[in-house]
Protein backbone atom coordinates (compact mmCIF):
# COMPACT_ATOMS: atom_id res chain seq x y z
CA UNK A 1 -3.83 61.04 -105.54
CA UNK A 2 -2.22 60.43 -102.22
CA UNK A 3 1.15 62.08 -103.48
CA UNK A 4 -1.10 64.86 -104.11
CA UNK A 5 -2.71 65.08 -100.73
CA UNK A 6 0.47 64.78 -98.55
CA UNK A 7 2.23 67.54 -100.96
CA UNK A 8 -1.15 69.46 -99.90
CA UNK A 9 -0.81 68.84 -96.19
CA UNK A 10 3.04 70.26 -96.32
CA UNK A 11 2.03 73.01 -97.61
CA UNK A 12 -0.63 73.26 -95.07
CA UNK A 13 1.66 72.19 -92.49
CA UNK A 14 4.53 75.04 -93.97
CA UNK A 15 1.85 78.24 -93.28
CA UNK A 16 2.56 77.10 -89.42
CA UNK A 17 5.98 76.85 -90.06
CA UNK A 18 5.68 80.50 -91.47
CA UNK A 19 3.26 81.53 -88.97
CA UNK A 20 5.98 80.34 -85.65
CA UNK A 21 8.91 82.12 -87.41
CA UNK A 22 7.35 85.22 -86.94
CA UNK A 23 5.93 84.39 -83.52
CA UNK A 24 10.03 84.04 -83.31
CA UNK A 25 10.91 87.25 -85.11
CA UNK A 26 8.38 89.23 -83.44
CA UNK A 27 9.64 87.76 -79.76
CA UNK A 28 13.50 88.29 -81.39
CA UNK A 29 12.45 92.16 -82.10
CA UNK A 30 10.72 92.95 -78.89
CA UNK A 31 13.83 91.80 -76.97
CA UNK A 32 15.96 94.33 -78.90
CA UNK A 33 13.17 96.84 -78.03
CA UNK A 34 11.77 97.13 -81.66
CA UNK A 35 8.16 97.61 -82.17
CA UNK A 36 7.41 97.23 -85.79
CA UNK A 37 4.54 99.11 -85.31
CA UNK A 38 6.45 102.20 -85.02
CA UNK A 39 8.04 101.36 -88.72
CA UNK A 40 8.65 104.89 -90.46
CA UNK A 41 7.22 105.40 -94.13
CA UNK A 42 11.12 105.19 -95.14
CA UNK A 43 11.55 102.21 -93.75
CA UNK A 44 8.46 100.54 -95.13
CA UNK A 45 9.63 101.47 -98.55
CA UNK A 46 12.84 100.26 -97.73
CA UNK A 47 11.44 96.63 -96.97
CA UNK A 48 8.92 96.81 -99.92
CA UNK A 49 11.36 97.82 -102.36
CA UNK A 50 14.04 94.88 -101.27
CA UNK A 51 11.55 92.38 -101.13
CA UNK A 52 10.12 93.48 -104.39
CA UNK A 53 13.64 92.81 -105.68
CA UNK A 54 14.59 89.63 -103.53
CA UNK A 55 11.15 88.21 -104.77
CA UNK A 56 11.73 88.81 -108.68
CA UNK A 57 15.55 87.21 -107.50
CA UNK A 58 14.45 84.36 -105.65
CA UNK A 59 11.50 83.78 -108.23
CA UNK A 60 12.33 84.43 -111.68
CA UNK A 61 16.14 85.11 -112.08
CA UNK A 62 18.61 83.49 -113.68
CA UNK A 63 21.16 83.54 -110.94
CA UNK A 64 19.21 81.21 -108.68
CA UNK A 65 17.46 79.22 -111.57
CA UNK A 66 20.00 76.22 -110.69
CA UNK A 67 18.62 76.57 -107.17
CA UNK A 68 14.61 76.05 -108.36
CA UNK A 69 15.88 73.24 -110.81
CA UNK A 70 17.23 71.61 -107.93
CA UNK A 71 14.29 71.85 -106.12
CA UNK A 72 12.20 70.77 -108.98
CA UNK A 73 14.03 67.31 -109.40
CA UNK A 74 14.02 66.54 -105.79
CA UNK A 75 10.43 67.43 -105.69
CA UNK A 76 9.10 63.78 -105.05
CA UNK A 77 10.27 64.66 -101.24
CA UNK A 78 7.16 66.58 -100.08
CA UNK A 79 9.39 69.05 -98.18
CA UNK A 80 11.13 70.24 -100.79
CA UNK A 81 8.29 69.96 -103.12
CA UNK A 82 6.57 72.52 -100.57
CA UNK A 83 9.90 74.63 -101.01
CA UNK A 84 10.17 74.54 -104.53
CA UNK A 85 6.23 75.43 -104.67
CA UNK A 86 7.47 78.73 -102.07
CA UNK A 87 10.39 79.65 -104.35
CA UNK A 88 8.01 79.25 -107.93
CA UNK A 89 5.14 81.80 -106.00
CA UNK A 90 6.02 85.03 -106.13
CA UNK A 91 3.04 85.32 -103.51
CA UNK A 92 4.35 82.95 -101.53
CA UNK A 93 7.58 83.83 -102.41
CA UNK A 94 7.12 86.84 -100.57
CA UNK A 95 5.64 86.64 -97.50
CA UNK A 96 8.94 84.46 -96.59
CA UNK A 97 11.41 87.40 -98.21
CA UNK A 98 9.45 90.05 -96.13
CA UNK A 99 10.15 88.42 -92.85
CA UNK A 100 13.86 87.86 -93.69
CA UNK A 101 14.36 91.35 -94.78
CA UNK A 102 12.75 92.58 -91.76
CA UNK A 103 15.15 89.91 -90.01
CA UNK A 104 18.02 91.35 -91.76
CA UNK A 105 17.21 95.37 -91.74
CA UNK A 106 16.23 95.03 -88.14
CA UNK A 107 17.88 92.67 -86.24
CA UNK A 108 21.61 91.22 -88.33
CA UNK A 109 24.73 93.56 -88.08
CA UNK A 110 25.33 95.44 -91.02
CA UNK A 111 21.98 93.66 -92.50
CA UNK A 112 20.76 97.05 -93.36
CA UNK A 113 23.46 97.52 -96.30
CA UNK A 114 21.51 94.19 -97.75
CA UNK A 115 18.19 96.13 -97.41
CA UNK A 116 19.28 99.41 -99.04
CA UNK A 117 21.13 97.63 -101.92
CA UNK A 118 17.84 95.39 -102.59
CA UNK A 119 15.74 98.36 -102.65
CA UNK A 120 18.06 100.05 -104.80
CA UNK A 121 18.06 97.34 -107.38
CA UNK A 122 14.57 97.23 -106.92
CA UNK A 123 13.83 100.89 -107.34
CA UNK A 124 16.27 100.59 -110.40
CA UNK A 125 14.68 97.75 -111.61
CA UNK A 126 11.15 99.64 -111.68
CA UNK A 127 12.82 102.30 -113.92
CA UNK A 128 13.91 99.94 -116.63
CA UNK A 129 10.48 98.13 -116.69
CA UNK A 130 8.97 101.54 -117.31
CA UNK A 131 11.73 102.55 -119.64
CA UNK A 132 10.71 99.54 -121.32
CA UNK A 133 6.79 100.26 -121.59
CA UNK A 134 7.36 103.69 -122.40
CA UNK A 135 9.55 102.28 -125.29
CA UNK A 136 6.96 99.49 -126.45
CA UNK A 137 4.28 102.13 -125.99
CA UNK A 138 6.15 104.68 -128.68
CA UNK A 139 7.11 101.99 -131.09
CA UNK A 140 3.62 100.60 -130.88
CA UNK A 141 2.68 104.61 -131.65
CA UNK A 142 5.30 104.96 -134.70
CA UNK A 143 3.90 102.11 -136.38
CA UNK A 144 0.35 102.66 -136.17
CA UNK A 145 1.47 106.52 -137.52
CA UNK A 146 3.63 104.86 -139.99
CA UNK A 147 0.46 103.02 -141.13
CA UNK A 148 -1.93 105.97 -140.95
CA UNK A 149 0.78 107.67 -143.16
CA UNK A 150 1.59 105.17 -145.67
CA UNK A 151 -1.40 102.46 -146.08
CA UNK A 152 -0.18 101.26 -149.07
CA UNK A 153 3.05 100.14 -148.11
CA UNK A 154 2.07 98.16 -145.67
């Protein structure tokens, strides 16, 4: 129970953590003269799309599943148990990516190449998971016709 509790309180403890890096971001991008008010509907879509895709990375992909496994045994620390509970969320998960893409698209040199290839996977990444309804949609079709068609075989 008291394992439980202090895990609780770091990740009570990480939403101010979360909440001064982007008091820092947002003092980082008024110094460069950026309002992120003044975002333009491209750009928004830019940062959705790449932290759609750094989220599904980050989350649930292979290439960092040594990194969460890491995590996971080490999780008795409560920091990184509050880290591995961020990187296992996509919700939480992506609060954290947001920020650093708007980090990197706005404020790192050459960042914005990051940005456009994330939101290129992730655009591309949205066409092969509807490619791949469509697909389970038709075959789902076919074999209820193939049913309709042939009750007997079946």
């Amino acid at each position: 129970m008291l394992n439980e509790r202090k895990h609780q309180a770091w990740n009570f403890w990480s939403a101010f953590v979360f909440f001064g890096a982007v008091l820092l971001v947002g003092y980082f991008l008024k110094k460069e003269g950026i309002d992120i008010r003044d975002l333009t509907m491209k750009e928004a879509v830019l940062v959705i799309l790449a932290t759609y895709r750094m989220t599904r990375i980050l989350v649930f992909e292979k290439i960092l599943k040594y990194f969460r496994d890491a995590l996971k045994r080490r999780e008795d620390f409560y920091v990184i148990g509050t880290i591995h509970s961020m990187v296992t969320c996509p919700w939480c998960a992506g609060v954290w990516v947001t920020l650093f893409i708007i980090v990197f698209y706005f404020l790192v040199p050459y960042g914005a190449l990051l940005v456009y290839v994330l939101a290129l996977a992730g655009l591309a990444s949205m066409v092969i998971l509807v490619s791949n309804l469509l697909h389970m949609y038709t075959e789902r079709r076919q074999r209820m016709h193939q049913k309709d068609k042939y009750p007997d075989h079946l």
